[in-house]
N, C-alpha and C. Protein backbone atom coordinates (compact mmCIF):
# COMPACT_ATOMS: atom_id res chain seq x y z
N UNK A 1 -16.16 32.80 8.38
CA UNK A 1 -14.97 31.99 8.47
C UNK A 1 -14.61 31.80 9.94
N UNK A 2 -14.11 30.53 10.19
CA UNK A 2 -13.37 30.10 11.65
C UNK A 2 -12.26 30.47 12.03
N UNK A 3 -12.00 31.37 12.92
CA UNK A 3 -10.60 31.75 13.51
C UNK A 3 -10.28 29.97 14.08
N UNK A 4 -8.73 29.69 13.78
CA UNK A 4 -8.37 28.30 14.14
C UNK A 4 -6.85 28.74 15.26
N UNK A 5 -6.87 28.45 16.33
CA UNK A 5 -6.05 28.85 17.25
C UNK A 5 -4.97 27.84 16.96
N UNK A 6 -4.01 28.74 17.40
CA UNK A 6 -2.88 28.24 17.66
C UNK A 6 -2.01 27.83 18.94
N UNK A 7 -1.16 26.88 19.31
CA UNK A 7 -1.06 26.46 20.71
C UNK A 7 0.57 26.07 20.33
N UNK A 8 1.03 26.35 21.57
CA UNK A 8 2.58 25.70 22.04
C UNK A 8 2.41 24.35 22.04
N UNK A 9 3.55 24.11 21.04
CA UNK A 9 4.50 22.51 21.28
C UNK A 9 5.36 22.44 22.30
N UNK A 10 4.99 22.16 23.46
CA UNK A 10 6.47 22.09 24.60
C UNK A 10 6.06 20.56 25.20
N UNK A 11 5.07 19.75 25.20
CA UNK A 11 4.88 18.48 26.01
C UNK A 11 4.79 17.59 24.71
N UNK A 12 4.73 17.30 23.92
CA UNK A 12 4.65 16.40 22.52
C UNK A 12 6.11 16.32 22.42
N UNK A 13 6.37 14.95 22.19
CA UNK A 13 7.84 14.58 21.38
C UNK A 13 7.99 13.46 20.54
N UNK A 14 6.82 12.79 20.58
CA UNK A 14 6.80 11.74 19.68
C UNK A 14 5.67 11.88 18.31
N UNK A 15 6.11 11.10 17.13
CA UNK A 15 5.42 11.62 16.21
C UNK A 15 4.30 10.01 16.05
N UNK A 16 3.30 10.44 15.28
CA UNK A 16 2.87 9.40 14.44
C UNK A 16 3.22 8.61 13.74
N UNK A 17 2.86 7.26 13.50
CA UNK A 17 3.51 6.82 12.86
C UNK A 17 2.28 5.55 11.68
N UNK A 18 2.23 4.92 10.64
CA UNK A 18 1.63 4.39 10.30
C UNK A 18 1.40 2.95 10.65
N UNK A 19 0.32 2.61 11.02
CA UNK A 19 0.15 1.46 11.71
C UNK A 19 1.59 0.11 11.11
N UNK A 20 1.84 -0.33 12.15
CA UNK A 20 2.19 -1.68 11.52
C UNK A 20 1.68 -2.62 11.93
N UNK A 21 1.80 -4.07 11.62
CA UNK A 21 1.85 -5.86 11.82
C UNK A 21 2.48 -5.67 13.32
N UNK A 22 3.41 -5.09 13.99
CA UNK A 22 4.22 -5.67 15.22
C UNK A 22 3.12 -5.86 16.17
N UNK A 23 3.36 -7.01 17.40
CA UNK A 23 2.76 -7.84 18.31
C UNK A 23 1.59 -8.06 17.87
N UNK A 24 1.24 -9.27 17.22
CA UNK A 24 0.67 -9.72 16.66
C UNK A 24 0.84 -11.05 17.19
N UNK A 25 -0.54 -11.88 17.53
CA UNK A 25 -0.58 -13.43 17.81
C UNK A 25 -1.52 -13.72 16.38
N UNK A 26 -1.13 -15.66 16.77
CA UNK A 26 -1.86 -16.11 15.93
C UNK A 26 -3.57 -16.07 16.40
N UNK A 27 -3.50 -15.28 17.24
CA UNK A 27 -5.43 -15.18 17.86
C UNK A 27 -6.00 -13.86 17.44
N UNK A 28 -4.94 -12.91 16.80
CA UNK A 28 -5.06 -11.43 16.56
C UNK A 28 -6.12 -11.86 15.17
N UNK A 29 -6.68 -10.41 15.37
CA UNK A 29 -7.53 -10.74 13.66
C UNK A 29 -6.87 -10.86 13.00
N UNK A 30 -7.50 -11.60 11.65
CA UNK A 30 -6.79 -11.37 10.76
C UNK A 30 -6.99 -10.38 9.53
N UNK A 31 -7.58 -9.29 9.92
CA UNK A 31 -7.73 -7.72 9.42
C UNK A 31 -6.07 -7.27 9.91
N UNK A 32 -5.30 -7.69 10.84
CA UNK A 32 -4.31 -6.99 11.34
C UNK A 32 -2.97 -6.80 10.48
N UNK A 33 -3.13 -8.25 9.55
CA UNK A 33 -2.26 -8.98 8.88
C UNK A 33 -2.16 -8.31 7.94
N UNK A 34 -3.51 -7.51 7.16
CA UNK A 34 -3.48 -7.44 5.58
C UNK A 34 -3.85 -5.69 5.25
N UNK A 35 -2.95 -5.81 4.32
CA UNK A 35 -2.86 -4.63 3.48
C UNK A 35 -3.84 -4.08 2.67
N UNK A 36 -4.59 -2.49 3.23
CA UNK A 36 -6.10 -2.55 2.79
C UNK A 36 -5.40 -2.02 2.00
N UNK A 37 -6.00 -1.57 0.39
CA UNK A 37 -6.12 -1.16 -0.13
C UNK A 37 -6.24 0.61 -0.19
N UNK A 38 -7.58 0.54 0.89
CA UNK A 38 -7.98 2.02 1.06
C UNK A 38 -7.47 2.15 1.63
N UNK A 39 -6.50 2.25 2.42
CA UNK A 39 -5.21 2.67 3.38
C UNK A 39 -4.11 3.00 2.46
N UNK A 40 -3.72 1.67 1.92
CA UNK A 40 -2.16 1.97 1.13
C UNK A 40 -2.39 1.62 -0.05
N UNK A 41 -1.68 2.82 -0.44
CA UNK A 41 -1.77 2.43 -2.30
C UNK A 41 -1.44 1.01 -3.08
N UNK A 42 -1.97 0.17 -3.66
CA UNK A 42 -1.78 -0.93 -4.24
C UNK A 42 -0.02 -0.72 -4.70
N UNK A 43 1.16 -1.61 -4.59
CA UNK A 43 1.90 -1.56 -5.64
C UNK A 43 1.90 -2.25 -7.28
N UNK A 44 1.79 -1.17 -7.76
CA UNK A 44 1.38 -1.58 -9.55
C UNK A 44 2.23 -1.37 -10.52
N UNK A 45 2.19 -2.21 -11.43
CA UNK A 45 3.32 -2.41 -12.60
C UNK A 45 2.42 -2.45 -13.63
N UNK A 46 2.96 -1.72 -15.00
CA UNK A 46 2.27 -1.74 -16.52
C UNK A 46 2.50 -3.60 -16.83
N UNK A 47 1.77 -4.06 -17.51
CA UNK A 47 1.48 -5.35 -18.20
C UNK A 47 2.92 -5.08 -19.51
N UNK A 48 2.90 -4.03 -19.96
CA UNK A 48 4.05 -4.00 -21.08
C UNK A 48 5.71 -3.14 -20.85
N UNK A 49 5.71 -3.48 -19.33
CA UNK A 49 7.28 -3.03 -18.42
C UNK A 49 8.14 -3.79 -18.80
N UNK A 50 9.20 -3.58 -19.63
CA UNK A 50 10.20 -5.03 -19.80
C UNK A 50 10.75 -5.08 -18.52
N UNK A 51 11.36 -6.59 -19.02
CA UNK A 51 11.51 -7.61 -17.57
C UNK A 51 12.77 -7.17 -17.26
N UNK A 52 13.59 -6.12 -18.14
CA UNK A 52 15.13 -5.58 -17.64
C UNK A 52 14.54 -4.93 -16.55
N UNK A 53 13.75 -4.28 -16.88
CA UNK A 53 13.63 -3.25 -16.24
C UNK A 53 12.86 -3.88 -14.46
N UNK A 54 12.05 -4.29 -14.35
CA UNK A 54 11.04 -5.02 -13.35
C UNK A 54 11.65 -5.71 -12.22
N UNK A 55 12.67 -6.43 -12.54
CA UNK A 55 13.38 -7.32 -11.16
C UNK A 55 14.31 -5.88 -10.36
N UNK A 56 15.13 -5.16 -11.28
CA UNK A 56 15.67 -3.93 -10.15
C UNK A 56 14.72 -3.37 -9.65
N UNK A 57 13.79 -2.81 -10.19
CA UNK A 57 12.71 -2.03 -9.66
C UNK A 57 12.33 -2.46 -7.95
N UNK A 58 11.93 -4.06 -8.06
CA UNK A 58 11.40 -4.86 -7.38
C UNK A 58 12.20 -4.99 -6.00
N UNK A 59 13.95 -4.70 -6.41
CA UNK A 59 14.52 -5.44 -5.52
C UNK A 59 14.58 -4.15 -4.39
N UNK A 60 14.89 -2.62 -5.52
CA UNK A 60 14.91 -1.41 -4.66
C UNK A 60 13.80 -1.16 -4.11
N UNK A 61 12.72 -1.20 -4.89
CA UNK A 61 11.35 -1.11 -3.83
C UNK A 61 11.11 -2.45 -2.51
N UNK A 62 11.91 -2.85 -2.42
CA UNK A 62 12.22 -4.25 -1.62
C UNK A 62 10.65 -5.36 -1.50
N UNK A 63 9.71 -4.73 -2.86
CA UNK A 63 8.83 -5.63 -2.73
C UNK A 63 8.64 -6.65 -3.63
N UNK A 64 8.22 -7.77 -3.00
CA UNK A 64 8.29 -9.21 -3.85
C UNK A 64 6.78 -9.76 -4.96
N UNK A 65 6.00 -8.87 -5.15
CA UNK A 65 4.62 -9.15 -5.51
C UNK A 65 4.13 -7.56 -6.44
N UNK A 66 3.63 -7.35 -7.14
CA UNK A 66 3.29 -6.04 -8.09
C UNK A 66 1.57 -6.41 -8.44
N UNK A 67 1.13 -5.78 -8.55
CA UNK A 67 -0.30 -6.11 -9.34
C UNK A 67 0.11 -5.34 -10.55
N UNK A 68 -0.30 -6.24 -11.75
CA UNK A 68 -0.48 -5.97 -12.97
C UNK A 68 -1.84 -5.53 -13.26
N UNK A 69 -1.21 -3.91 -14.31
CA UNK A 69 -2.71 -3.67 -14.91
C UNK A 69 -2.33 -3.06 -16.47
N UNK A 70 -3.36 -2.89 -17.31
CA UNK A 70 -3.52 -3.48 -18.47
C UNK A 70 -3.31 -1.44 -18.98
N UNK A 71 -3.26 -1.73 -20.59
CA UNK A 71 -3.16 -0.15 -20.56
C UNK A 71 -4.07 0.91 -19.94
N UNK A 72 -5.18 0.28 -19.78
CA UNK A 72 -6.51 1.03 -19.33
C UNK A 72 -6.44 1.03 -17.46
N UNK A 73 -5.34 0.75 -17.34
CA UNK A 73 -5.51 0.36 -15.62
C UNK A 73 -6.44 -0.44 -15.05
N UNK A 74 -6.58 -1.83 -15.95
CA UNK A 74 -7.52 -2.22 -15.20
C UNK A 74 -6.95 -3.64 -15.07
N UNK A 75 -7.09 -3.95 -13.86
CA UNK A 75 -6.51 -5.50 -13.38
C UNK A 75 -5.90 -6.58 -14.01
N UNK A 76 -5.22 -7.00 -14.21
CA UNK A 76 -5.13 -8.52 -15.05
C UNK A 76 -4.45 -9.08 -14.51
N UNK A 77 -3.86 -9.28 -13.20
CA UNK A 77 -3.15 -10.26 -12.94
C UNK A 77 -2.13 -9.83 -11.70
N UNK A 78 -1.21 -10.58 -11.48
CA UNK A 78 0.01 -10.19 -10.42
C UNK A 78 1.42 -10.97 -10.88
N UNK A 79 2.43 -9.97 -10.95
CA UNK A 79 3.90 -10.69 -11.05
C UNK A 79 4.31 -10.85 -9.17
N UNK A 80 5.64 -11.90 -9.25
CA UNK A 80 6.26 -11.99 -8.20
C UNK A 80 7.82 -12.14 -8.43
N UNK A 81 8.74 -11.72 -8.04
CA UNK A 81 9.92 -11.90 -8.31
C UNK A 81 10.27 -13.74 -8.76
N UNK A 82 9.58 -14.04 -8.33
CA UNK A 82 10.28 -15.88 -8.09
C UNK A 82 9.63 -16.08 -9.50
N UNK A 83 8.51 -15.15 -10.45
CA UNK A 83 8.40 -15.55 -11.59
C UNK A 83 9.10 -15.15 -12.32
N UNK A 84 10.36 -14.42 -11.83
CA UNK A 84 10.72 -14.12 -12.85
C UNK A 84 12.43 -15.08 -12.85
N UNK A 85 12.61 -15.97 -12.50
CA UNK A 85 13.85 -16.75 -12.39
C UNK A 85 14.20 -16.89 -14.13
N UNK A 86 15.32 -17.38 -13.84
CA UNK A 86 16.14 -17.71 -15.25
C UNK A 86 15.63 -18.55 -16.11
N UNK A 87 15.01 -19.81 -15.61
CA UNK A 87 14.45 -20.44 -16.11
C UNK A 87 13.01 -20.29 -16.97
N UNK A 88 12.31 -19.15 -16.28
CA UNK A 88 10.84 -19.03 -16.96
C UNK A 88 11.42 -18.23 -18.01
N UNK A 89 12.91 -17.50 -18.04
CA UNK A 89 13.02 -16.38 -19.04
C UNK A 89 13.38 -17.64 -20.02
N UNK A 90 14.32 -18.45 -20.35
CA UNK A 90 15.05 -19.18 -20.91
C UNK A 90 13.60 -19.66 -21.45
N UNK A 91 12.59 -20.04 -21.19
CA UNK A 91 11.43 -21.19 -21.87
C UNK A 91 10.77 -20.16 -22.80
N UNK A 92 10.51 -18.79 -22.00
CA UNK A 92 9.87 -17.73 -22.87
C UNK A 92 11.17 -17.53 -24.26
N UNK A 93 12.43 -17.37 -24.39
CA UNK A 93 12.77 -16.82 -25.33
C UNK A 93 12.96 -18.30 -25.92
N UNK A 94 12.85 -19.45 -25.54
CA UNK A 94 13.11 -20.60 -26.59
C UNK A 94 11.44 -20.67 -27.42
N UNK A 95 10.25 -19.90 -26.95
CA UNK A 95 9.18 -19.61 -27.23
C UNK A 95 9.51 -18.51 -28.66
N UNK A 96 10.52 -18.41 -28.93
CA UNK A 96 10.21 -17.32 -29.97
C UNK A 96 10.51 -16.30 -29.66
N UNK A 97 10.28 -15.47 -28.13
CA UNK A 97 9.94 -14.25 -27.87
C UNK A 97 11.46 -13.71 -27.47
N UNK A 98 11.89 -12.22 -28.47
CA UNK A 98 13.24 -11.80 -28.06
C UNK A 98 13.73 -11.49 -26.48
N UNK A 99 14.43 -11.41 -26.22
CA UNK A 99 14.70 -11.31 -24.88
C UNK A 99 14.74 -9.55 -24.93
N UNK A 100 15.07 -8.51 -25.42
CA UNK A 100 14.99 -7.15 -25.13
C UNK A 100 12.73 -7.12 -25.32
N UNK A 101 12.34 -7.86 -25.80
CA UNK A 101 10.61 -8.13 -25.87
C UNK A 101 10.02 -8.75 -24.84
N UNK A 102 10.86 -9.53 -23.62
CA UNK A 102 9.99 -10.11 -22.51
C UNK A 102 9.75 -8.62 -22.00
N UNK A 103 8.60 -8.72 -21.30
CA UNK A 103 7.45 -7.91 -20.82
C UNK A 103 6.94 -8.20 -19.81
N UNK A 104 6.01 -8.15 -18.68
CA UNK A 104 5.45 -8.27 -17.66
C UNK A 104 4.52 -9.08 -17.99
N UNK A 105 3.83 -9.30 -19.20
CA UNK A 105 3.11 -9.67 -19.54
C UNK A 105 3.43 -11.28 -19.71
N UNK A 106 4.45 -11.58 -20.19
CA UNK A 106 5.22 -12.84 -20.45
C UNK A 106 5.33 -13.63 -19.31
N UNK A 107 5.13 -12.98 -18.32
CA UNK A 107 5.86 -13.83 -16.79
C UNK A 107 4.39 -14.03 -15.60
N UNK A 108 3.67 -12.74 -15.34
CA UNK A 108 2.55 -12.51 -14.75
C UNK A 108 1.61 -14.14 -14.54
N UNK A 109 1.23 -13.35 -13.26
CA UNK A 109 0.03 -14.72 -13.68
C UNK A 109 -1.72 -14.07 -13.95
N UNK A 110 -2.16 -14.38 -14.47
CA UNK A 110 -3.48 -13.94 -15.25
C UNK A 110 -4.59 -13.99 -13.73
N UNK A 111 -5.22 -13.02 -13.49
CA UNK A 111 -6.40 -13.19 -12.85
C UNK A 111 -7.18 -14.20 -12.87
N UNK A 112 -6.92 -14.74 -13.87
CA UNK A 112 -8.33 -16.01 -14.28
C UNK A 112 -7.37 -16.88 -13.20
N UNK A 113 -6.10 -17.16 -12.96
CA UNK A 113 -5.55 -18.32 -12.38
C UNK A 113 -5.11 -18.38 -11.27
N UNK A 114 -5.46 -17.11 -10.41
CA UNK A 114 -5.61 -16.60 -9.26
C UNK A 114 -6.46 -17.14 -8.30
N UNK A 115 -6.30 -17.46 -6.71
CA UNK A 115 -7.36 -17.57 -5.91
C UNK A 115 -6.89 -16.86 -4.86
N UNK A 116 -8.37 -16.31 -4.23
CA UNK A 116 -8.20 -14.92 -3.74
C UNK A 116 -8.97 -15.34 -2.24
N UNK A 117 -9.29 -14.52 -0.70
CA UNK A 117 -9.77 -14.59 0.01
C UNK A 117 -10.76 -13.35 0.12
N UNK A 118 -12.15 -13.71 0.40
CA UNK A 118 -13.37 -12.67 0.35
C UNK A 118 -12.59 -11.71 1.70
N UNK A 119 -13.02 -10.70 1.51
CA UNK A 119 -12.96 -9.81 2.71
C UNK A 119 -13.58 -9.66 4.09
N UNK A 120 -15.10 -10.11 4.00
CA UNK A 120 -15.79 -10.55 4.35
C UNK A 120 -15.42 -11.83 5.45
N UNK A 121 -14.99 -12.53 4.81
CA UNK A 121 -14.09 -14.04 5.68
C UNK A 121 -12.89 -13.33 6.83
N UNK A 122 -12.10 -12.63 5.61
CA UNK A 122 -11.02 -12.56 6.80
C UNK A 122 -11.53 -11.92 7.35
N UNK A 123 -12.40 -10.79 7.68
CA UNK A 123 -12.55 -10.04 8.90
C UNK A 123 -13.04 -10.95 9.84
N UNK A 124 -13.41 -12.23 9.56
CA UNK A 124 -13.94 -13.58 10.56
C UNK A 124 -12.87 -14.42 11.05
N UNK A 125 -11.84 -14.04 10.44
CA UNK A 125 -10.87 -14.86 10.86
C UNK A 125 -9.63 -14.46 11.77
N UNK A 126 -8.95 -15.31 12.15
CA UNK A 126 -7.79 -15.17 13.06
C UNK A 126 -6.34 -15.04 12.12
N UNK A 127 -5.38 -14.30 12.46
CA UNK A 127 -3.72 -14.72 12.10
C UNK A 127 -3.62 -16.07 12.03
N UNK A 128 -3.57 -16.83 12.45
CA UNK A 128 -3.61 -18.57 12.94
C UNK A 128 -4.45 -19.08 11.57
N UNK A 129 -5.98 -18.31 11.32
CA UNK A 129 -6.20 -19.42 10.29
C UNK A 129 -5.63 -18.93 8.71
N UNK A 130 -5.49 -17.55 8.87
CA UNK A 130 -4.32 -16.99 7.81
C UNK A 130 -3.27 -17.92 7.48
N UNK A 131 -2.46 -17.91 8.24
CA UNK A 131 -1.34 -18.85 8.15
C UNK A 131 -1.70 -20.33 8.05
N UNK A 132 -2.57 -21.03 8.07
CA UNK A 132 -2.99 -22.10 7.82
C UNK A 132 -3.10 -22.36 6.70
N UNK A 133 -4.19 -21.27 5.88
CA UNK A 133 -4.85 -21.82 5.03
C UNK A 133 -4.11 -21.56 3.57
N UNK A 134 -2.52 -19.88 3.98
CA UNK A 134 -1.50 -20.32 3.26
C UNK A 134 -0.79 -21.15 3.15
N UNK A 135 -0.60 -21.80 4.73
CA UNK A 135 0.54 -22.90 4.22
C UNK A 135 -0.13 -24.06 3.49
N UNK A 136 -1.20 -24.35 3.50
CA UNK A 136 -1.83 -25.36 3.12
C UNK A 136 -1.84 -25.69 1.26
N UNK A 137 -2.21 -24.21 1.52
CA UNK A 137 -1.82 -23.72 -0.14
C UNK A 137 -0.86 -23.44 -1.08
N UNK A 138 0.41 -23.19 -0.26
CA UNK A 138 1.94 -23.21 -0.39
C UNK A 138 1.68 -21.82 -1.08
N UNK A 139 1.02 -20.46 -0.34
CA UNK A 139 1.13 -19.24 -0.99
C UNK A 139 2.20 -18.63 -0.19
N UNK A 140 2.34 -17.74 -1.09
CA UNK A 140 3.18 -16.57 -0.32
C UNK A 140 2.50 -15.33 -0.01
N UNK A 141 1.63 -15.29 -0.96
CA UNK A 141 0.79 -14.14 -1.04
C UNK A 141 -0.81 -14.14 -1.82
N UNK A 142 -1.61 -13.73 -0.98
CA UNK A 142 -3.07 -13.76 -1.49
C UNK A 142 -3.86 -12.65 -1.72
N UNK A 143 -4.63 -12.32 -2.63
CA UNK A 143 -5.33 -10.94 -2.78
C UNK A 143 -6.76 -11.19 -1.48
N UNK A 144 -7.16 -10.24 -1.53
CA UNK A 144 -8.14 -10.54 -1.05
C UNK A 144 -9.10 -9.28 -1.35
N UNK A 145 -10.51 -10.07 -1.69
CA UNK A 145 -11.54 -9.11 -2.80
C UNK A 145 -12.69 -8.59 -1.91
N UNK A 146 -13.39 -7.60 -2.07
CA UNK A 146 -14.34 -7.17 -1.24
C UNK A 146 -15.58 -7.14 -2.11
N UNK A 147 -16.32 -8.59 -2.12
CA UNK A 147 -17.23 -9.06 -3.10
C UNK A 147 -18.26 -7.96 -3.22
N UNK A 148 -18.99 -7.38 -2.09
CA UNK A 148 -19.55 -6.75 -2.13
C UNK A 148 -19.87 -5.01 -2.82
N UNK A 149 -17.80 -5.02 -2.88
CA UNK A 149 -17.96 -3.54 -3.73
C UNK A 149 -17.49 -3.94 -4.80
N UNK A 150 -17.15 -5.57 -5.95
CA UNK A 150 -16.25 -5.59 -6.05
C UNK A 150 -14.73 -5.11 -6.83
N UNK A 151 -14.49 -5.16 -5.70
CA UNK A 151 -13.10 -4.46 -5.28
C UNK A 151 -11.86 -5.64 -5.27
N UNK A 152 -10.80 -5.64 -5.37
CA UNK A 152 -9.57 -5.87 -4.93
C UNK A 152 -9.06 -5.24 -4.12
N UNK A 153 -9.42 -5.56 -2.32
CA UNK A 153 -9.83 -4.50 -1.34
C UNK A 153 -8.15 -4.83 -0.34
N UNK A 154 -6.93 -5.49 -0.91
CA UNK A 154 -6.22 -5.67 -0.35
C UNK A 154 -5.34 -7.36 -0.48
N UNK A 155 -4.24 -6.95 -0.06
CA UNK A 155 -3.28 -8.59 -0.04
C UNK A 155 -3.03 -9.13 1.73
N UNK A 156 -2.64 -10.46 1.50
CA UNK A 156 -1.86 -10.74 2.50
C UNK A 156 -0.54 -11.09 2.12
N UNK A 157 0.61 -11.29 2.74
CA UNK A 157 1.75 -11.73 2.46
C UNK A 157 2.44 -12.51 3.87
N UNK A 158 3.22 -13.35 3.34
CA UNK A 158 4.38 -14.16 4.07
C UNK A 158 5.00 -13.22 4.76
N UNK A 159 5.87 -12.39 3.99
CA UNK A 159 7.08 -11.27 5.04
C UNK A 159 6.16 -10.78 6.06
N UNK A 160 4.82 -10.14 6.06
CA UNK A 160 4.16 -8.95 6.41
C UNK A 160 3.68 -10.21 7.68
N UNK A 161 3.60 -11.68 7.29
CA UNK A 161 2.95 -12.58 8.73
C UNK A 161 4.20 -12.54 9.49
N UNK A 162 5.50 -13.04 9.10
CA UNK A 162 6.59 -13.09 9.39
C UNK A 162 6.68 -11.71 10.06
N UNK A 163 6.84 -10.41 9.59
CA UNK A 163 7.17 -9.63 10.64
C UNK A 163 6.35 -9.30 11.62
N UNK A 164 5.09 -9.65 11.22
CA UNK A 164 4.06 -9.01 12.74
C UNK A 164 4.39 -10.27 13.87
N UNK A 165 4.73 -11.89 13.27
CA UNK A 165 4.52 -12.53 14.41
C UNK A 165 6.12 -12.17 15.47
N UNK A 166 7.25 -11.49 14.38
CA UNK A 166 8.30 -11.34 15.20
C UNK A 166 9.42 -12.58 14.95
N UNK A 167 9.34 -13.14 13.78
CA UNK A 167 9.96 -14.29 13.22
C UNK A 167 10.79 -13.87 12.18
N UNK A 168 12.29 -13.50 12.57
CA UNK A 168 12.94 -13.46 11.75
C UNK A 168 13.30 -14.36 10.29
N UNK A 169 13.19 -13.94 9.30
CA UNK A 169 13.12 -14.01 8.07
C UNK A 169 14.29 -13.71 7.12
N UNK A 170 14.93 -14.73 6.37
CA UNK A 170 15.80 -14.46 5.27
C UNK A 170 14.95 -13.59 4.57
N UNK A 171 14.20 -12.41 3.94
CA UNK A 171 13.52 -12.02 2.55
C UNK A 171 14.31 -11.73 1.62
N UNK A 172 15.63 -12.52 1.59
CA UNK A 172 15.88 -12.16 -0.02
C UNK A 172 15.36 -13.29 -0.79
N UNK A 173 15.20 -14.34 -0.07
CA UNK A 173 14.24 -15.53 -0.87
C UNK A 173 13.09 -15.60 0.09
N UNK A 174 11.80 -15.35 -0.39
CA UNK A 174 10.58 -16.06 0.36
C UNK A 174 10.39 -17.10 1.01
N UNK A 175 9.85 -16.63 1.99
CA UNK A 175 9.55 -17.00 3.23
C UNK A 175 8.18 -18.01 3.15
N UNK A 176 8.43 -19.35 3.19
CA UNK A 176 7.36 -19.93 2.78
C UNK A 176 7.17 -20.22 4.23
N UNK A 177 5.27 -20.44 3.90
CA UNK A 177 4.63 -20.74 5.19
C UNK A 177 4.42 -21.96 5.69
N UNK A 178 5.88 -22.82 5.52
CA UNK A 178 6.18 -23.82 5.98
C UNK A 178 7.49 -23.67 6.83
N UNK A 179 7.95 -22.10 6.45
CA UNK A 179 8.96 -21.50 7.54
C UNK A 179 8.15 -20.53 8.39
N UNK A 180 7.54 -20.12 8.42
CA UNK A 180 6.68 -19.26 9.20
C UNK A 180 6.05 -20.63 10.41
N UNK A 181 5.27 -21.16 10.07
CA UNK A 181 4.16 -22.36 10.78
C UNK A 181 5.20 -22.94 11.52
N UNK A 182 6.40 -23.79 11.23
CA UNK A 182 7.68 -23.72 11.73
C UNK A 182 7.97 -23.46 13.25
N UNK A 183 8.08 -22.15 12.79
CA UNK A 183 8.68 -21.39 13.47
C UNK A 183 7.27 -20.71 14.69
N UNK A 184 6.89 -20.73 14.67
CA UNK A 184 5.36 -20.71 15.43
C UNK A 184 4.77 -21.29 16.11
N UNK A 185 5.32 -22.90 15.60
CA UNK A 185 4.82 -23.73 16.51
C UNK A 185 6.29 -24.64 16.42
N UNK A 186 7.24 -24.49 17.03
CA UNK A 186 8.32 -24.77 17.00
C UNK A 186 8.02 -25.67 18.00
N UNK A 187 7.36 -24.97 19.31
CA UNK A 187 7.33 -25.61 21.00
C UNK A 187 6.34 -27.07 20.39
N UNK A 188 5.96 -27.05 19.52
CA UNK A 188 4.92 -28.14 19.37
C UNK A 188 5.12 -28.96 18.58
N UNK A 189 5.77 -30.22 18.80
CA UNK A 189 6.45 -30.82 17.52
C UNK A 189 5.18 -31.75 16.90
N UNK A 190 4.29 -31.83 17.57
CA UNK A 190 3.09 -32.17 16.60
C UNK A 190 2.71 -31.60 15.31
N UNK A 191 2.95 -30.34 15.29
CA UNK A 191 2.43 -29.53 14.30
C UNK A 191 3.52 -28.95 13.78
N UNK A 192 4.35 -29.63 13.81
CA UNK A 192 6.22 -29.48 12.40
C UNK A 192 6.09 -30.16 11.21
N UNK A 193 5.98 -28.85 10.43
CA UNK A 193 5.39 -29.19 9.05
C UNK A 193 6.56 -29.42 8.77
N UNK A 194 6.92 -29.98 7.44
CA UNK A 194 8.04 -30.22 7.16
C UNK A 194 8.11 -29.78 5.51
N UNK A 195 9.17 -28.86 5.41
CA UNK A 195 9.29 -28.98 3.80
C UNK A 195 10.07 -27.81 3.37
């Protein structure tokens, strides 16, 4: 066995801390942007969570996006708060379905209807074409898969571009990346998206 020495704390005063997004350009990778997986635990929600229950959850965990998984824990999809507005509830219970019976399942969007970014890519890419190729897409948020293991190896998000570029953000309503791009290229009125 290894004797493991012990040493005085008298010159250390600052602690560790877990990486964040801050100073971040749109030239930074765009590995910088996104949330690995093997780093941070996925946030996950049961497919059969009623929807009483799911929007508080959402608002105290202050996150806007959940991955859905099935009883077996296995993938099926992603909720977002904005699916869950009054209106999608009102169409689901004129559907038949009781309102103490909406579920996660009722609101989610299905994997099949998902589009995702390879892992592979973004490690090729910049912040700049991140934000492009969301706003283009009017996402807020994208998975992104690691074809090679495959994996669901991580997300990107709006807030998470928004806070690394240093662009203050309403997040009690999403931050679309037509307020982000905006705000980014503000100095450049060529490239004022509008919407």
């Amino acid at each position: 066995m290894k004797n493991i020495a012990l040493y005085e704390l008298n010159q250390l005063d600052e602690l560790a801390w877990p990486e964040t997004f801050q100073g971040i350009s749109l030239e930074s990778p765009a590995t910088s942007v996104f949330t690995d997986f093997k780093k941070t635990k996925p946030i996950v929600i049961q497919a059969d969570t009623p929807i009483s229950e799911v929007e508080q959850r959402m608002i105290e965990e202050k996150v806007r996006l959940k991955i859905v998984l099935d009883a077996s824990n296995k993938f099926i999809g992603v909720i977002s708060l904005d699916d869950l507005n009054d209106q999608e509830k009102i169409k689901r219970i004129a559907s038949g379905i009781e309102r103490p019976d909406l579920c996660v399942r009722h609101f989610m969007r299905g994997k099949e209807d998902l589009k995702v970014i390879l892992y592979r890519e973004l490690q090729r890419s910049s912040v700049g074409d991140v934000v492009e190729m969301l706003k283009t897409n009017g996402l807020q948020h994208c998975l992104v898969v690691d074809s090679e293991e495959h994996q669901i190896r991580g997300i990107v998000s709006a807030s998470d571009l928004a806070k690394g570029l240093g662009i203050a953000m309403n997040l009690s309503v999403s931050p679309s990346f037509f307020d982000i791009f905006n705000e980014v290229y503000s100095e450049a009125p060529l490239f004022k998206a509008y919407g």
